[in-house]
C-alpha atoms as a PDB file:
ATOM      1  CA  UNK A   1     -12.262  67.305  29.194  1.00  0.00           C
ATOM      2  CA  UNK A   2     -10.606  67.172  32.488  1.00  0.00           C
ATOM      3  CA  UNK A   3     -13.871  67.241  34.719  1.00  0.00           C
ATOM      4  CA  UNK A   4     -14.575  63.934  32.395  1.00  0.00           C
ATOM      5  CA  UNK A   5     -11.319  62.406  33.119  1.00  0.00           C
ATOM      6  CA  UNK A   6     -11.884  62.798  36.505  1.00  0.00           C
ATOM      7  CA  UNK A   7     -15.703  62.035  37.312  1.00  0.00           C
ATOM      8  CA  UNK A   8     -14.080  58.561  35.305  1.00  0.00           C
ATOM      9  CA  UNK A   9     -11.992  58.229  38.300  1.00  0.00           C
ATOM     10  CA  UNK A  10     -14.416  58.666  40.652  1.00  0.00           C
ATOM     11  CA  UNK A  11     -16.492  55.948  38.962  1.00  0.00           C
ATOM     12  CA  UNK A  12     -13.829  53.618  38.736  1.00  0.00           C
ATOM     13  CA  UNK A  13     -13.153  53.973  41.859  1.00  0.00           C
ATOM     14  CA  UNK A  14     -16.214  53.707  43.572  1.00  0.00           C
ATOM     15  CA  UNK A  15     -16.198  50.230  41.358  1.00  0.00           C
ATOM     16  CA  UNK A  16     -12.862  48.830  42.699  1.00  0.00           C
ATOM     17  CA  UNK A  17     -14.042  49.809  46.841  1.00  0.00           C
ATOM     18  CA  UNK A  18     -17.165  47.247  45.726  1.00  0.00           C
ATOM     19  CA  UNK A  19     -14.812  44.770  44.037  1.00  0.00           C
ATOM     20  CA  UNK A  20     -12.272  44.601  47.113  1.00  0.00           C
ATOM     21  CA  UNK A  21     -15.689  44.991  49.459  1.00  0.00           C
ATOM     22  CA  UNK A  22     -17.193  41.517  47.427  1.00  0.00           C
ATOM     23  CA  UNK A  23     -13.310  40.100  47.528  1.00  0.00           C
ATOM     24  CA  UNK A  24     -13.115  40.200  51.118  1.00  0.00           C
ATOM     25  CA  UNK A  25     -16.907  38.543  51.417  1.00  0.00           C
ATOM     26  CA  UNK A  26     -16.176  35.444  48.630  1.00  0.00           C
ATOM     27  CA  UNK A  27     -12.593  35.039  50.962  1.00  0.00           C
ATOM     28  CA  UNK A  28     -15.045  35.119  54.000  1.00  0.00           C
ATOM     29  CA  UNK A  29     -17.407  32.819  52.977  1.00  0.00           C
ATOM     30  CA  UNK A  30     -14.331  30.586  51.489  1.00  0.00           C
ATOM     31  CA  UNK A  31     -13.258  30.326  54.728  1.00  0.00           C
ATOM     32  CA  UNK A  32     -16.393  29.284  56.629  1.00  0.00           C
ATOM     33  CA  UNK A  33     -16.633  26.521  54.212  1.00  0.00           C
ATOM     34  CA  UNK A  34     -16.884  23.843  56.638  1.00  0.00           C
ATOM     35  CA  UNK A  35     -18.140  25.729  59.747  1.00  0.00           C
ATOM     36  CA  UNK A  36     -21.579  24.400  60.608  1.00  0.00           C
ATOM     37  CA  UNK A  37     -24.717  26.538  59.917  1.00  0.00           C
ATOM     38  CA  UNK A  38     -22.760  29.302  58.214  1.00  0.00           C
ATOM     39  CA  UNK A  39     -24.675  31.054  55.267  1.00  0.00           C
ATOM     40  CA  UNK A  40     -23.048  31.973  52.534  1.00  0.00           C
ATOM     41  CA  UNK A  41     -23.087  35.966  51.590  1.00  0.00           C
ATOM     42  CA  UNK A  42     -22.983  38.031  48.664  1.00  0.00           C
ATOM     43  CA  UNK A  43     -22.236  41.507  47.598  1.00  0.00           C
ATOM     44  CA  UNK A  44     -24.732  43.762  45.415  1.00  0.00           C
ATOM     45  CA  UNK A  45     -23.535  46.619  43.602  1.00  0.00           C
ATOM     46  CA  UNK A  46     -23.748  47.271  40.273  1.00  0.00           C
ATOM     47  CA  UNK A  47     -27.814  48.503  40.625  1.00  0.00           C
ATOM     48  CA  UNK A  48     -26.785  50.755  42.433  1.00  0.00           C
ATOM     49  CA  UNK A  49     -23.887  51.860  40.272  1.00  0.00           C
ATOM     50  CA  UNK A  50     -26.193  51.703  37.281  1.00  0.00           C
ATOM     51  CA  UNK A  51     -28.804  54.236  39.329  1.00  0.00           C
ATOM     52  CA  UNK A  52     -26.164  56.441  39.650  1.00  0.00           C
ATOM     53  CA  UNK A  53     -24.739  56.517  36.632  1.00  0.00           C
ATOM     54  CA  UNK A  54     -28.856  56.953  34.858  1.00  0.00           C
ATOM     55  CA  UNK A  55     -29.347  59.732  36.958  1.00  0.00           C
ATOM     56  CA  UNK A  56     -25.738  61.429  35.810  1.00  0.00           C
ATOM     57  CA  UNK A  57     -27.098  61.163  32.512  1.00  0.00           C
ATOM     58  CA  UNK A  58     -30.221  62.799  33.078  1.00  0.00           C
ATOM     59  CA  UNK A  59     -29.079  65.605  35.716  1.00  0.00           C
ATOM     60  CA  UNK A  60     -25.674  65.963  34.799  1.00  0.00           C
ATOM     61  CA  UNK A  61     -24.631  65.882  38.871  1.00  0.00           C
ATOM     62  CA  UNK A  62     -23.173  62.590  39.568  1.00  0.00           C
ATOM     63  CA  UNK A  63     -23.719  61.240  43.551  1.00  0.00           C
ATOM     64  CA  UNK A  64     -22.020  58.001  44.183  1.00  0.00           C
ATOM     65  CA  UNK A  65     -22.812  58.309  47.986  1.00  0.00           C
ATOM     66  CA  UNK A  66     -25.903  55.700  47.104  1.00  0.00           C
ATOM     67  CA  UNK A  67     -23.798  53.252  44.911  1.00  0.00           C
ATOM     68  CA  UNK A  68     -22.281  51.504  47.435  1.00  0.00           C
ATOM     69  CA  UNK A  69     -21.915  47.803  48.166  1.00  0.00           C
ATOM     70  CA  UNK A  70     -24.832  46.071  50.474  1.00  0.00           C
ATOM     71  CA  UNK A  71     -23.628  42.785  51.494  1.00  0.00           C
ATOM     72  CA  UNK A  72     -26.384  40.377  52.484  1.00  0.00           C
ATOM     73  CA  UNK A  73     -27.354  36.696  52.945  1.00  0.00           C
ATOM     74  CA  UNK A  74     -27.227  34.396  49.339  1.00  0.00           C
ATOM     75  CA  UNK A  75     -29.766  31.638  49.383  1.00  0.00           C
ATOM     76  CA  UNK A  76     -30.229  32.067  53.187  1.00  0.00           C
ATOM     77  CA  UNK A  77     -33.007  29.138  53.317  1.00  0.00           C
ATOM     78  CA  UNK A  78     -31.025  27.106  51.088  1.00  0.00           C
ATOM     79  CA  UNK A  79     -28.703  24.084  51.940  1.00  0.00           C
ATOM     80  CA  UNK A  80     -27.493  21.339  50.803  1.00  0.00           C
ATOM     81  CA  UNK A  81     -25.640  19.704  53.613  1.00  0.00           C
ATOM     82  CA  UNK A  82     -26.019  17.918  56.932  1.00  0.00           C
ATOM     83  CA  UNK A  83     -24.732  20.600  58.715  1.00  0.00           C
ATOM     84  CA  UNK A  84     -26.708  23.576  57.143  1.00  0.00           C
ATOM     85  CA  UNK A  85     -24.058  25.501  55.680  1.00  0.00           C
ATOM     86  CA  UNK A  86     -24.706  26.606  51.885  1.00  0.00           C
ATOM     87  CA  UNK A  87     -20.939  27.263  50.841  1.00  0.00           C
ATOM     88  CA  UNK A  88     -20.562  25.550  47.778  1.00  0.00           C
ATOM     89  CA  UNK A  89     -16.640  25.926  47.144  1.00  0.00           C
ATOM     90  CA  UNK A  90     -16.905  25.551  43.538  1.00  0.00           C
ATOM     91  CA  UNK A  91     -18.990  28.817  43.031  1.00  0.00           C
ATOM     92  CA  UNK A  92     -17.394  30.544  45.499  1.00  0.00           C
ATOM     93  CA  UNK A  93     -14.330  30.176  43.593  1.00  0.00           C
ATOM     94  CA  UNK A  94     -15.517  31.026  40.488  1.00  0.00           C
ATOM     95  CA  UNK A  95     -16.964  34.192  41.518  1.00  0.00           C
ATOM     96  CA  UNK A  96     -13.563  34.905  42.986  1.00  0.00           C
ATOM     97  CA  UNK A  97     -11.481  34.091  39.677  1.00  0.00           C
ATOM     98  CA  UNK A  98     -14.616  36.334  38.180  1.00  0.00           C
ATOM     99  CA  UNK A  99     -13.616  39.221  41.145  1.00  0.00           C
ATOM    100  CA  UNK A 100      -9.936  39.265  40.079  1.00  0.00           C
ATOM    101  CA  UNK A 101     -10.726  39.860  36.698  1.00  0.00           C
ATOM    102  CA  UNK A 102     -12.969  42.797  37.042  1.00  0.00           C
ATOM    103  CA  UNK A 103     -10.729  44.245  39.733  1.00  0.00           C
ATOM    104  CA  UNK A 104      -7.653  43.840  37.686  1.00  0.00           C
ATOM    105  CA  UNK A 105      -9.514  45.577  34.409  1.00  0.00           C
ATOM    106  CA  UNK A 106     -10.652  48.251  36.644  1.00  0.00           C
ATOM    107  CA  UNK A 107      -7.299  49.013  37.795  1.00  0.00           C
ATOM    108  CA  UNK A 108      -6.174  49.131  34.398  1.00  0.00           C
ATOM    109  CA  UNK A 109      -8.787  51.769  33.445  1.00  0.00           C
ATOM    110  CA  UNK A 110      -8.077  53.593  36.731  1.00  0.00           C
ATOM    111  CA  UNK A 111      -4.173  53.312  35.204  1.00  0.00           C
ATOM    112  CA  UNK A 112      -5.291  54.489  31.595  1.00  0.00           C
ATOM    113  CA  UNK A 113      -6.981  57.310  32.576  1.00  0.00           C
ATOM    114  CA  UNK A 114      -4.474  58.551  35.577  1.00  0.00           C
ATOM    115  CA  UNK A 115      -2.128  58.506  32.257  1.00  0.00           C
ATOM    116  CA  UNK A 116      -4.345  60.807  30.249  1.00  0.00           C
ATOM    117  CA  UNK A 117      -5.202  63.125  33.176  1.00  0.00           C
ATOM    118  CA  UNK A 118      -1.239  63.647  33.754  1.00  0.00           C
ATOM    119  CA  UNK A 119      -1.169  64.193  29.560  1.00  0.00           C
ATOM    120  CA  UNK A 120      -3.887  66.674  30.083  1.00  0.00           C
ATOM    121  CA  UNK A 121      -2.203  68.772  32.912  1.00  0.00           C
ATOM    122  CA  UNK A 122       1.544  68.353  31.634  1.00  0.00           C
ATOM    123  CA  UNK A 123       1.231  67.535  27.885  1.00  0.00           C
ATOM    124  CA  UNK A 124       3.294  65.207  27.982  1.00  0.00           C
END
């Protein structure tokens, strides 16, 4: 049961590194919102979370040292403005409300299960 409890952790932690990773890009590309030519940029992760977690299943040896966040270039031949920059505020600050959220559930997992590991080891 413990090895569970903490292969969780390791999980949810790889998955908050990629939320504050994606934070820190949105906040970027928030910020160049008016500089011109600047393209906006985006985070992928969760592929390569899901690969990770499909080969767990099948091997029973997770490796998170592939499921890491690849930031790259969103819509890089795409504009809308004058000045070539793609930012479009509005979207950018969804996807950072939609950031938060996830970060702030995935701290309360990380919190949950901390609480059950420390049950587990001093049953209490």
């Amino acid at each position: 049961m413990l090895d569970g409890l903490f292969t969780q952790n390791d999980i949810l932690g790889t998955a908050l590194r990629a939320a504050a990773v994606r934070n820190d890009v949105i906040a970027n590309n928030i910020a160049n919102a008016d500089t011109p030519g600047f393209k906006a940029r985006g985070v992928a992760f969760e592929d390569a979370l899901r690969g990770a977690l499909d080969n767990y299943a099948a091997t029973g040896t997770l490796d998170l040292t592939d499921a890491r966040p690849r930031i790259g270039y969103v819509n890089k031949n795409y504009h809308y403005r004058l000045d070539e920059n793609n930012v479009d505020i509005e979207t950018e600050m969804a996807a950072l409300y939609r950031n938060s959220v996830r970060y702030d559930a995935l701290t309360g997992a990380v919190v949950g299960n901390s609480r059950r590991i420390n049950l587990v080891l001093t049953g209490r």
